[in-house]
C-alpha atoms as a PDB file:
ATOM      1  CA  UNK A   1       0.000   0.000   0.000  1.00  0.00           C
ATOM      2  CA  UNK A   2       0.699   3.396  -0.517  1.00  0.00           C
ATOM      3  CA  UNK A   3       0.082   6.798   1.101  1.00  0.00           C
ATOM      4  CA  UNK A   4       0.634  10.937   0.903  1.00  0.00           C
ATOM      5  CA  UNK A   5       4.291   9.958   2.647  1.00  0.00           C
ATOM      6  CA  UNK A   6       5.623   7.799   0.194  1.00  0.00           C
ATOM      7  CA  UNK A   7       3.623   9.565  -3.224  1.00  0.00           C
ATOM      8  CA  UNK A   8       5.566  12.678  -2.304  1.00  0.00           C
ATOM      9  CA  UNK A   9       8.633  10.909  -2.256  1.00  0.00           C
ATOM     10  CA  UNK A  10       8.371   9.069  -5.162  1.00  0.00           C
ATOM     11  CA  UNK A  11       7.470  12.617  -6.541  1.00  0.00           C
ATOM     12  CA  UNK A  12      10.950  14.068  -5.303  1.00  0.00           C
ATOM     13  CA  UNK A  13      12.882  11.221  -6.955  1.00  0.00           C
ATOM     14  CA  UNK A  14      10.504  11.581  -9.948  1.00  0.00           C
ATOM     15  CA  UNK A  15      10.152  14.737 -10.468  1.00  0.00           C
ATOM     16  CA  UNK A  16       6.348  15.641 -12.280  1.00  0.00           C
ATOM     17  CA  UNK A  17       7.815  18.877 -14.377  1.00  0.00           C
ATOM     18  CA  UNK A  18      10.804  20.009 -15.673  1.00  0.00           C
ATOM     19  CA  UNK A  19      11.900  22.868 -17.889  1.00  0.00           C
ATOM     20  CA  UNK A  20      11.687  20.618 -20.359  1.00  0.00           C
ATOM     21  CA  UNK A  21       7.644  20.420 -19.617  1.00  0.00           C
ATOM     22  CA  UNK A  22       5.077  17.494 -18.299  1.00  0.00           C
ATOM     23  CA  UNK A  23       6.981  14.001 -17.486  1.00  0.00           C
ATOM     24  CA  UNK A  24       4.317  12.196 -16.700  1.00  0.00           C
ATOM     25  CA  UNK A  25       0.789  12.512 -15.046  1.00  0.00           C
ATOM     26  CA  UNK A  26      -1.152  10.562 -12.085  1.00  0.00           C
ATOM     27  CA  UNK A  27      -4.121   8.341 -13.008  1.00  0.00           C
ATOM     28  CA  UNK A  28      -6.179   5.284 -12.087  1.00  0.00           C
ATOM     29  CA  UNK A  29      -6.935   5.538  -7.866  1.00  0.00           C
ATOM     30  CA  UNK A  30      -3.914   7.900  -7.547  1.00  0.00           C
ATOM     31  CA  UNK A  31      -5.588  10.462  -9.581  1.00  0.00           C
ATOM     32  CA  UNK A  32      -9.217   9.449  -7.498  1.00  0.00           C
ATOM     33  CA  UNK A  33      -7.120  10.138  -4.115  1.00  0.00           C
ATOM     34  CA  UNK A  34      -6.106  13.249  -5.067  1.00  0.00           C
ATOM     35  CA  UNK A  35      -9.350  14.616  -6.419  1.00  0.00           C
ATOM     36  CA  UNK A  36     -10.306  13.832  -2.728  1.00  0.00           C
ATOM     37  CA  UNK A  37      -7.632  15.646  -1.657  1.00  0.00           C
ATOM     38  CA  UNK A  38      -8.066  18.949  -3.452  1.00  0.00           C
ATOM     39  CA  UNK A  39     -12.083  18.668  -2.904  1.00  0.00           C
ATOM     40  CA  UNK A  40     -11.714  18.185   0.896  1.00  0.00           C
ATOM     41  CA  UNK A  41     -13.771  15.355   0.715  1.00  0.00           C
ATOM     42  CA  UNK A  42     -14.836  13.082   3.670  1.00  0.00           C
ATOM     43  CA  UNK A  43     -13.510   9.845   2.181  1.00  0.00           C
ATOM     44  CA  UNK A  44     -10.180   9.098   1.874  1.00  0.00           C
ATOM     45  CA  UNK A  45      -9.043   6.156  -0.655  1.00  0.00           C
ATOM     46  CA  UNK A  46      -6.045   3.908   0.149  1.00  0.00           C
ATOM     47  CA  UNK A  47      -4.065   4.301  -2.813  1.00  0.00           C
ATOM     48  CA  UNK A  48      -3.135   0.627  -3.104  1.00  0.00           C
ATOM     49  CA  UNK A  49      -0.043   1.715  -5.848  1.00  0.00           C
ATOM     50  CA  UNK A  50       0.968   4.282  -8.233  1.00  0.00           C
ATOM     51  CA  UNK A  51      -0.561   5.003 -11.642  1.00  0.00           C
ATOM     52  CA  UNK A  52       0.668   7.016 -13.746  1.00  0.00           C
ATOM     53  CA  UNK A  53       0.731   7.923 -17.500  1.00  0.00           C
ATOM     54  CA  UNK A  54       4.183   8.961 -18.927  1.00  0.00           C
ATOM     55  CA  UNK A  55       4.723  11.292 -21.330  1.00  0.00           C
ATOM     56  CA  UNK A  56       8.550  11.378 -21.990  1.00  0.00           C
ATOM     57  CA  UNK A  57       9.028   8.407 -23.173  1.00  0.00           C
ATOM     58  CA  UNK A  58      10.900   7.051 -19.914  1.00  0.00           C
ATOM     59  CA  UNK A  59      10.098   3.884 -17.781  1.00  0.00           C
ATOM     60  CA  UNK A  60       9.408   4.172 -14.167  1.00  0.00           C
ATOM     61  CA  UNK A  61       9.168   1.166 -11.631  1.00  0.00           C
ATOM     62  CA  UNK A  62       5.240   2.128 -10.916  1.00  0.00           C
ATOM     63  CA  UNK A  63       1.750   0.896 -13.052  1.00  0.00           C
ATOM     64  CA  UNK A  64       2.536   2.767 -16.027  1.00  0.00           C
ATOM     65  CA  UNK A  65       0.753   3.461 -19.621  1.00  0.00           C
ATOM     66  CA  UNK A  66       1.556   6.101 -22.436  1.00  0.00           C
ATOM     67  CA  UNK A  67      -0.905   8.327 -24.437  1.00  0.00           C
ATOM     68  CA  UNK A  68      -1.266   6.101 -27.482  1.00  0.00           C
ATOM     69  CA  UNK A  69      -1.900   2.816 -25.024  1.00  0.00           C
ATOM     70  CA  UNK A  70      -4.064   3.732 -22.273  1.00  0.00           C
ATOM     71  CA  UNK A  71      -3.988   0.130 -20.092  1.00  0.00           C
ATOM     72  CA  UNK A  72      -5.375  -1.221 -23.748  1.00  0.00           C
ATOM     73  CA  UNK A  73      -8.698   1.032 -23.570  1.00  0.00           C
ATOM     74  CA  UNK A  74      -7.852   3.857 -25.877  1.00  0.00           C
ATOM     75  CA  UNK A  75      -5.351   5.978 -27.050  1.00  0.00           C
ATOM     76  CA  UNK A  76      -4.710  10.242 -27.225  1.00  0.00           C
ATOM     77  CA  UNK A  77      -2.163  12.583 -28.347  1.00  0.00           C
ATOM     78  CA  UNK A  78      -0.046  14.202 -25.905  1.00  0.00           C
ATOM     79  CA  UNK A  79      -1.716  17.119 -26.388  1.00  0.00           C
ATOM     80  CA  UNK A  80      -5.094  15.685 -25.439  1.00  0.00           C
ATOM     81  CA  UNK A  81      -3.793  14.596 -22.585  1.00  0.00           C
ATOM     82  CA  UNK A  82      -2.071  17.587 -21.253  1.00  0.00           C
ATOM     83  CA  UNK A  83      -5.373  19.355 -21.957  1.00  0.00           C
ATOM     84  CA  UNK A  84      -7.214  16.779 -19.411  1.00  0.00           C
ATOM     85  CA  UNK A  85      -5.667  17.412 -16.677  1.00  0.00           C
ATOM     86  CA  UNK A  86      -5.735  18.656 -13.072  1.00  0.00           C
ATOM     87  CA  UNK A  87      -3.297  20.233 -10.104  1.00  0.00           C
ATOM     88  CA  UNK A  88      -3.079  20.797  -6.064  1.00  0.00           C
ATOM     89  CA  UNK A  89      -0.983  21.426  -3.492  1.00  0.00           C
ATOM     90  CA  UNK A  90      -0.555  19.160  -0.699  1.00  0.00           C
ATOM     91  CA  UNK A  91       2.062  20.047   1.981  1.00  0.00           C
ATOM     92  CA  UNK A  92       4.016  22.766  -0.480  1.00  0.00           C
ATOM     93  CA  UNK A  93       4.479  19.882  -3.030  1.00  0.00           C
ATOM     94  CA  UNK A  94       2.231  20.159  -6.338  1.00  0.00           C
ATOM     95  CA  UNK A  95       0.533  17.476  -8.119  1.00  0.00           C
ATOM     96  CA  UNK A  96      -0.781  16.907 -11.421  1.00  0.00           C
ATOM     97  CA  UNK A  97      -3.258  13.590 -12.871  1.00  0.00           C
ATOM     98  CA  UNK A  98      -5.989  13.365 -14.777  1.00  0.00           C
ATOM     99  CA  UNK A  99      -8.996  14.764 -14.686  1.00  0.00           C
ATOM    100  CA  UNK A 100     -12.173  13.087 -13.784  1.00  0.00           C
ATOM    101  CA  UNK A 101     -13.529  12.403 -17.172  1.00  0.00           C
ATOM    102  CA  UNK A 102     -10.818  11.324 -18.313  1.00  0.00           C
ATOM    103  CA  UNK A 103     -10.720   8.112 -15.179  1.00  0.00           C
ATOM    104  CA  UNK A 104     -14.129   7.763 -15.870  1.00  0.00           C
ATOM    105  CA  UNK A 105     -13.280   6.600 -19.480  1.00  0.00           C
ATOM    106  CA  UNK A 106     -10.331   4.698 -18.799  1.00  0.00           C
ATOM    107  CA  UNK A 107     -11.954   3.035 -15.649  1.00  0.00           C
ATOM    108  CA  UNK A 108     -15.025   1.710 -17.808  1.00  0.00           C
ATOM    109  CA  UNK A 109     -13.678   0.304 -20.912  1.00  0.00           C
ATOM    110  CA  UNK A 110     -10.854  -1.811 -19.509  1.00  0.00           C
ATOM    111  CA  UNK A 111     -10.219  -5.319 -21.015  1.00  0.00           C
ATOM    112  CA  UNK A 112     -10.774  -6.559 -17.901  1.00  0.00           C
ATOM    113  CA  UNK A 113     -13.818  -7.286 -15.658  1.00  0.00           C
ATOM    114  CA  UNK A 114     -14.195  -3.866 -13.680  1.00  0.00           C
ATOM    115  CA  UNK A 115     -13.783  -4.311 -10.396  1.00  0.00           C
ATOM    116  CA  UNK A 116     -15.295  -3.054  -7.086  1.00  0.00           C
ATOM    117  CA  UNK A 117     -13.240  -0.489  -6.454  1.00  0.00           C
ATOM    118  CA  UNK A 118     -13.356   0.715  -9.926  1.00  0.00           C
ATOM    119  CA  UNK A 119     -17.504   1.571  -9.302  1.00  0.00           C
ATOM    120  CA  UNK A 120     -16.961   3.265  -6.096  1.00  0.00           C
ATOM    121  CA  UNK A 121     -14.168   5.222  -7.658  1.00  0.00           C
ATOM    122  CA  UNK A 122     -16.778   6.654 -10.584  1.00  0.00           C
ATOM    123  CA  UNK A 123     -19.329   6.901  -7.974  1.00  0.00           C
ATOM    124  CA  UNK A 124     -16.695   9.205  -5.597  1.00  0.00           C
ATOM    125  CA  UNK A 125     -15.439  11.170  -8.372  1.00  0.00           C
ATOM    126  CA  UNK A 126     -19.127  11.932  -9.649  1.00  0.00           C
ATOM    127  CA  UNK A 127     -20.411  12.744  -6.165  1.00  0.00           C
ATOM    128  CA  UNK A 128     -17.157  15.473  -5.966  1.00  0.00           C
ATOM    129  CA  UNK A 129     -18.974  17.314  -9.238  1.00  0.00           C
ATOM    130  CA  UNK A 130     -15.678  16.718 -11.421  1.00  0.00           C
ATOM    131  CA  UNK A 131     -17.520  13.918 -14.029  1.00  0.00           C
ATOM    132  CA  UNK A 132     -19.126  15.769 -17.364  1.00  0.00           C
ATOM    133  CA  UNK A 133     -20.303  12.460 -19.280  1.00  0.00           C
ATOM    134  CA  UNK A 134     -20.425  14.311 -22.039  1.00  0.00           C
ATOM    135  CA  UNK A 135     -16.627  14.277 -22.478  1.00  0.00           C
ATOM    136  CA  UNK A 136     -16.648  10.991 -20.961  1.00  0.00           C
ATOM    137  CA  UNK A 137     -18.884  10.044 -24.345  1.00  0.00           C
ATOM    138  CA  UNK A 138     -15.899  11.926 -26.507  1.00  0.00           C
ATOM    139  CA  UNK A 139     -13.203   9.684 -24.800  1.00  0.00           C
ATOM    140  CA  UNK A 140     -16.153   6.655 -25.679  1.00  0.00           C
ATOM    141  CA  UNK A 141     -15.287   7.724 -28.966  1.00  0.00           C
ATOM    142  CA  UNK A 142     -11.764   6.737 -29.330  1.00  0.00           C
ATOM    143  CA  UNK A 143     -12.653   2.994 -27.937  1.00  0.00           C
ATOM    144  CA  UNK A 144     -13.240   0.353 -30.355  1.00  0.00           C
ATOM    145  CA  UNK A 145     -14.677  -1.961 -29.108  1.00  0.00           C
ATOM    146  CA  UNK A 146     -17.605   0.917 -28.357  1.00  0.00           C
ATOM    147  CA  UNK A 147     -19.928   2.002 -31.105  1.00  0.00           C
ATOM    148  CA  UNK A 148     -18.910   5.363 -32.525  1.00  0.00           C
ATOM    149  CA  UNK A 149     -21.993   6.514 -31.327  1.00  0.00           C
ATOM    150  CA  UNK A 150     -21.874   6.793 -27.615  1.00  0.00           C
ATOM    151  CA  UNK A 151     -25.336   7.176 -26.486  1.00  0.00           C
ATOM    152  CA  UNK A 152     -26.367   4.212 -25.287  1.00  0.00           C
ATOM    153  CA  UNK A 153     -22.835   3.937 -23.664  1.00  0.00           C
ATOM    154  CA  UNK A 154     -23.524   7.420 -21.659  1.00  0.00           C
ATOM    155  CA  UNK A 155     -27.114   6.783 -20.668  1.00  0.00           C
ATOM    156  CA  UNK A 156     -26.467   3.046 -19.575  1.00  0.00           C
ATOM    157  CA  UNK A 157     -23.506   4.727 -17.214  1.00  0.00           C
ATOM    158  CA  UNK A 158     -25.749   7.434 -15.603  1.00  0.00           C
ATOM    159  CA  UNK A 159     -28.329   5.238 -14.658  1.00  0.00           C
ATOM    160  CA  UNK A 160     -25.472   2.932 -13.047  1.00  0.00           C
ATOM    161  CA  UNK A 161     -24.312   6.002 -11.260  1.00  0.00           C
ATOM    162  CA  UNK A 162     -27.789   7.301 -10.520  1.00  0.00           C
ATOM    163  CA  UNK A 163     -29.238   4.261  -9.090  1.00  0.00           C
ATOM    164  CA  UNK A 164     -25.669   3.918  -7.303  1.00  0.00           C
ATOM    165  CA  UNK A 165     -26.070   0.502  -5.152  1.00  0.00           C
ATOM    166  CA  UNK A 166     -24.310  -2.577  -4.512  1.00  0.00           C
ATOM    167  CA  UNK A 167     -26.784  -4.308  -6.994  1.00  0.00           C
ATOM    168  CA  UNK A 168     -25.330  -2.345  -9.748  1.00  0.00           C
ATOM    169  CA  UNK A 169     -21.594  -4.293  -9.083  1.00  0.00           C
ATOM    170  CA  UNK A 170     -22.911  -7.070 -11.484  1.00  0.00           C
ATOM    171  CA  UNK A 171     -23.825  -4.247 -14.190  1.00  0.00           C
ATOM    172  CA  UNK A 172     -20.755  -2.678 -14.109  1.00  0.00           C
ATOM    173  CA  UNK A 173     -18.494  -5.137 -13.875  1.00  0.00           C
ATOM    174  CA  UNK A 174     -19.261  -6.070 -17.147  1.00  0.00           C
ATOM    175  CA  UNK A 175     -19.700  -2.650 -18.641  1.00  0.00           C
ATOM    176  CA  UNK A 176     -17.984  -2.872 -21.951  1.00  0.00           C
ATOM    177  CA  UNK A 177     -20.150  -6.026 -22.794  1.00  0.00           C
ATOM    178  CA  UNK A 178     -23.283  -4.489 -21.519  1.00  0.00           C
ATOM    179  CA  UNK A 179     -22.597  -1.589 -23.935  1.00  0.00           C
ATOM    180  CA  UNK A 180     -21.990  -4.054 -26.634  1.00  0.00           C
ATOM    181  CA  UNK A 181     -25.627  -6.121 -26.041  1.00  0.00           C
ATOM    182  CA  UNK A 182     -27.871  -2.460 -25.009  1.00  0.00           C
ATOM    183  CA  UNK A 183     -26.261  -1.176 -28.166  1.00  0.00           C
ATOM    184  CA  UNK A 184     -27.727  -3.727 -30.765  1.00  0.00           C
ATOM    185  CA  UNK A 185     -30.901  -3.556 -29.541  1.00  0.00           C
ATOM    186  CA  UNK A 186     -33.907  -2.113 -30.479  1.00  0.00           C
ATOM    187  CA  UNK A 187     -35.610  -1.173 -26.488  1.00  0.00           C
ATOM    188  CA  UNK A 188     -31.809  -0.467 -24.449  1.00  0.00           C
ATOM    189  CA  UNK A 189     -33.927   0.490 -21.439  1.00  0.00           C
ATOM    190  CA  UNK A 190     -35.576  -2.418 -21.492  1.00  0.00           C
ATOM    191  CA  UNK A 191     -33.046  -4.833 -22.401  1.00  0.00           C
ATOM    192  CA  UNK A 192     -30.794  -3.112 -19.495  1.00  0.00           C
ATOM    193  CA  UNK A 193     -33.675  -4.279 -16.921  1.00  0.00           C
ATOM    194  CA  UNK A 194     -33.890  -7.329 -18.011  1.00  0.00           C
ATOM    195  CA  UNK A 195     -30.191  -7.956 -17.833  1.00  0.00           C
ATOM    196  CA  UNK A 196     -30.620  -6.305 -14.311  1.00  0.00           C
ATOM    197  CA  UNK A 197     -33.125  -9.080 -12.821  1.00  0.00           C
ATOM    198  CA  UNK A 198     -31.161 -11.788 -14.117  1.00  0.00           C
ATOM    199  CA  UNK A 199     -27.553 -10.355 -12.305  1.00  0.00           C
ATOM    200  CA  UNK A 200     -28.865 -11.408  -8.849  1.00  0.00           C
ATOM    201  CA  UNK A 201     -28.094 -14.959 -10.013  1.00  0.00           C
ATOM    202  CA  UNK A 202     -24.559 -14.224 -10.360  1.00  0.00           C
ATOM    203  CA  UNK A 203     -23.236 -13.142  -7.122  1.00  0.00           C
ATOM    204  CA  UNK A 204     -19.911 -12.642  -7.878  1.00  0.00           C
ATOM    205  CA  UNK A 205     -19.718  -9.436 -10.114  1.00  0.00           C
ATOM    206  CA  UNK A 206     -16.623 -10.998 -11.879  1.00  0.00           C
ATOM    207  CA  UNK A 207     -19.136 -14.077 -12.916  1.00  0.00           C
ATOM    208  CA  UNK A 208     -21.520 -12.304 -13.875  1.00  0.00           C
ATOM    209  CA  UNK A 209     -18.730 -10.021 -16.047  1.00  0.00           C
ATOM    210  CA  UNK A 210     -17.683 -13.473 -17.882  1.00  0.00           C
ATOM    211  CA  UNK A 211     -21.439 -14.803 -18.455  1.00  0.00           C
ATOM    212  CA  UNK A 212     -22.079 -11.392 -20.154  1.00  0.00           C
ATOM    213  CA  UNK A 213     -19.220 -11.813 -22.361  1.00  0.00           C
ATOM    214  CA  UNK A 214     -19.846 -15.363 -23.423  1.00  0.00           C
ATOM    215  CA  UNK A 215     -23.902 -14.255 -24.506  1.00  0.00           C
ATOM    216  CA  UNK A 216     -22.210 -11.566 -26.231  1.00  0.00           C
ATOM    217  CA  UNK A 217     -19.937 -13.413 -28.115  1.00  0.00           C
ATOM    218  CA  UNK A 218     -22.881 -15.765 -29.379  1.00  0.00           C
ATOM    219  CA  UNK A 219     -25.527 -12.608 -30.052  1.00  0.00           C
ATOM    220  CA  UNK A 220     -23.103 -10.955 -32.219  1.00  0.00           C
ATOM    221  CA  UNK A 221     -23.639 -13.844 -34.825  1.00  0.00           C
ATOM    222  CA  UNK A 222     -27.645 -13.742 -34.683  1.00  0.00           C
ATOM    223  CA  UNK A 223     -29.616 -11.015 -36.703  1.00  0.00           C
ATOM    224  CA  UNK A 224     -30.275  -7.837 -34.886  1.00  0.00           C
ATOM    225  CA  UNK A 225     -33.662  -8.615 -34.948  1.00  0.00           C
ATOM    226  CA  UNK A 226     -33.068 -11.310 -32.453  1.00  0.00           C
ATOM    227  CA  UNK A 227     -30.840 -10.438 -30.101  1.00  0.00           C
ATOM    228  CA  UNK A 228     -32.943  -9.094 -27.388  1.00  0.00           C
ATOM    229  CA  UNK A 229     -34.494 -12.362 -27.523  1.00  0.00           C
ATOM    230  CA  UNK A 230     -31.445 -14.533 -27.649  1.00  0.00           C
ATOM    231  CA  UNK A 231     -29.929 -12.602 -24.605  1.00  0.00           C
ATOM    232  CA  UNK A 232     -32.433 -13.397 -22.350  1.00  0.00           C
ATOM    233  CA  UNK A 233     -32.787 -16.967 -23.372  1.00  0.00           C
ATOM    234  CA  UNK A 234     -28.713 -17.265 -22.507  1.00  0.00           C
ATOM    235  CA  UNK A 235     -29.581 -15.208 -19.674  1.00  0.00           C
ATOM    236  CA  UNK A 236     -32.171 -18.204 -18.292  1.00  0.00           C
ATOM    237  CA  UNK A 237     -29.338 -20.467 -19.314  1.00  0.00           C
ATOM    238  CA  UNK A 238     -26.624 -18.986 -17.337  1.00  0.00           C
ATOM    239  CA  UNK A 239     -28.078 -19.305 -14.019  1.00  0.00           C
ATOM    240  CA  UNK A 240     -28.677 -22.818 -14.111  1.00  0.00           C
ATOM    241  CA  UNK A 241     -24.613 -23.911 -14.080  1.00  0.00           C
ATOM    242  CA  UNK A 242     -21.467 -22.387 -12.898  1.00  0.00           C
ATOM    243  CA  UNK A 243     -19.395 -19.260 -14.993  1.00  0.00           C
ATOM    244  CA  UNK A 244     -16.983 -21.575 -15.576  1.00  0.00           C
ATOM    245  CA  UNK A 245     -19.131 -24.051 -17.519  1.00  0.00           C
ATOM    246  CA  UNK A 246     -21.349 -21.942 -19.061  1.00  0.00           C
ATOM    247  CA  UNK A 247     -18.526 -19.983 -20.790  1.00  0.00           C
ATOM    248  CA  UNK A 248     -17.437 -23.645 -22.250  1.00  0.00           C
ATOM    249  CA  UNK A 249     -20.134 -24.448 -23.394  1.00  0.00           C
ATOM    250  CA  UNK A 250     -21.050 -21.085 -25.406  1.00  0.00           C
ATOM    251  CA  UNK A 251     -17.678 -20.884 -26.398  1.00  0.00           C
ATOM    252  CA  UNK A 252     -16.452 -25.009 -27.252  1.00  0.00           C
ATOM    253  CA  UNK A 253     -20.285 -26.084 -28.252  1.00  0.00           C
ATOM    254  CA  UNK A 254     -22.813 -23.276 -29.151  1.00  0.00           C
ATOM    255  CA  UNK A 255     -20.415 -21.126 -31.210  1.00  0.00           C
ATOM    256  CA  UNK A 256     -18.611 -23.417 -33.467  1.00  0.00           C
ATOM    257  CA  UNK A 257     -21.748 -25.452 -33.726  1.00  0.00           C
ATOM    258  CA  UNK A 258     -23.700 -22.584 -34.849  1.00  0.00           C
ATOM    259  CA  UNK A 259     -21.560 -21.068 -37.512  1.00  0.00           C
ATOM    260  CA  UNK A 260     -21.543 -24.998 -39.035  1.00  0.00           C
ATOM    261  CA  UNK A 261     -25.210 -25.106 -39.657  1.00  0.00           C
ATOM    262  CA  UNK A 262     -27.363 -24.596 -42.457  1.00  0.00           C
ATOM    263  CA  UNK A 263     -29.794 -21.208 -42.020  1.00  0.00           C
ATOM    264  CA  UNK A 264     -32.897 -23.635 -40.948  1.00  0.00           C
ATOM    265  CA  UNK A 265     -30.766 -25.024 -38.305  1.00  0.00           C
ATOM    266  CA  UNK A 266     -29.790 -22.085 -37.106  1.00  0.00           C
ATOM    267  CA  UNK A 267     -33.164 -20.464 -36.804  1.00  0.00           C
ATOM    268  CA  UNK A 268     -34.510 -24.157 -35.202  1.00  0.00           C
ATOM    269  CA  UNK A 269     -31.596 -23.783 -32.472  1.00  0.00           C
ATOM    270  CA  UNK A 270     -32.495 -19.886 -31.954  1.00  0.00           C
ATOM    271  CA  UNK A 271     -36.222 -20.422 -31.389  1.00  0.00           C
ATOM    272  CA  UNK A 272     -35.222 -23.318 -28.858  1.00  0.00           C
ATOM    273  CA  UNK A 273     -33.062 -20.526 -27.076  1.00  0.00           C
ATOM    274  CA  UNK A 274     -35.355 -18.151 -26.969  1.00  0.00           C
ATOM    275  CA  UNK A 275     -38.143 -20.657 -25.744  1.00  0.00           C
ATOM    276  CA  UNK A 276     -35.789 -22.170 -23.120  1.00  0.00           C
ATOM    277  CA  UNK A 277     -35.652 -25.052 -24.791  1.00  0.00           C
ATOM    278  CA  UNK A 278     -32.258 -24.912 -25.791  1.00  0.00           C
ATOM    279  CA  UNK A 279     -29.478 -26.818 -23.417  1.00  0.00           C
ATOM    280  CA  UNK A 280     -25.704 -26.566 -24.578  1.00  0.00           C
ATOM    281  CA  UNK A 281     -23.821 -29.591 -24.123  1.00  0.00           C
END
């Protein structure tokens, strides 16, 4: 673990700016900590280690990323990200990481199931009034495995925030793949509820993060016009055997089976799936 001690050290060794302009900036749950810090807010986050995104090209011995590799979510020009970001002073020494938007963005699209922390960390910096989801949507933009139109993406992340409970862990932990699934489909809000009754039967929010991205993975080779359909059958599906299995099966069985058969077939095996008919072997 880390603390204000031993992130103003590394600061001294590693100097932030030099004449020669911005080294490197603070982001991830450094940057959340010292939002809290220049806010005054009541919570305090344990800053478990560094983050930090460099900008000249050197290595340090902390979690690092560049501009044009953001942790594998998306990439900006180092002019972007010098124009996203924010400073304070703690005990005469001055800071500088991102600004909220910008950890919003990078905190949701991660490869990665997103973690606990992660949702408490958007939930923080959103309660400390330093979240515009409109720019959040314009970093959306630069992610590809989000569609280039970011609505759905934005609305599905305010209600998560809005609604902010430790039901919505499931949702979020899978963000990226719930984006995917509320984007193809033709009633979001109501898909997005429907996905929300079935996360109780995943407990774990990293299950439920996996079982999200196996159905995805299967509805993306379905016509649109079934999808909604298909996602809830899978959705039935999932909670009667383990992550573990259920990813297996969609991914060994259903998948590879599918994309074999002739177009009857495949509408036979998609009416059994949407009548609950269907079980994967």
């Amino acid at each position: 673990m880390e603390d204000l001690t031993s992130l103003a050290e590394f600061t001294r060794k590693h100097p932030q700016m030099e004449n020669s302009g911005m080294k490197y900036l603070f982001l991830g749950g450094t940057a959340v900590r010292l939002h809290q810090e220049k806010e005054n807010s009541a919570n305090r986050r344990q800053i478990s280690d560094f983050d930090i995104m460099a900008l000249d090209g050197e290595k340090y011995p902390v979690h690092s990323c560049t501009p044009n590799n953001i942790f594998s979510c998306f990439s900006v020009s180092q002019e972007e990200a010098l124009a996203n970001y924010d400073s304070t002073v703690i005990d005469g020494t001055k800071y500088y990481f991102m600004n909220g938007d910008f950890i919003v963005a990078s905190k949701t699209c991660a490869m990665d199931p997103l973690r606990e922390k992660d949702y408490y960390d958007v939930i923080e910096l959103n309660r400390l009034g330093v979240v515009d989801l409109k720019n959040v949507g314009e970093f959306y933009k630069k992610v590809k495995r989000f569609p280039q139109d970011t609505t759905v993406a934005i609305e599905t992340l305010e209600k998560l925030i809005s609604m902010n409970s430790k039901g919505n862990l499931q949702l979020f932990s899978a963000f990226p793949n719930l984006v995917s699934l509320l984007s193809s489909s033709d009633d979001p809000s109501q898909l997005l509820s429907d996905i929300s009754n079935h996360s109780s039967s995943h407990h774990i929010p990293y299950e439920f993060a996996q079982v999200l991205g196996s159905i995805c993975a299967f509805v993306r080779e379905v016509p649109l016009s079934q999808r909604d359909a298909v996602a809830n059958g899978l959705l039935d599906l999932s909670a009667e055997q383990s992550y573990q299995l259920f990813d297996e099966r969609i991914h060994k069985g259903l998948i590879p089976a599918y994309k074999g058969m002739k177009p009857g077939e495949r509408k036979r095996i998609i009416q059994k799936i949407v009548d609950g008919d269907f079980r994967c072997s």
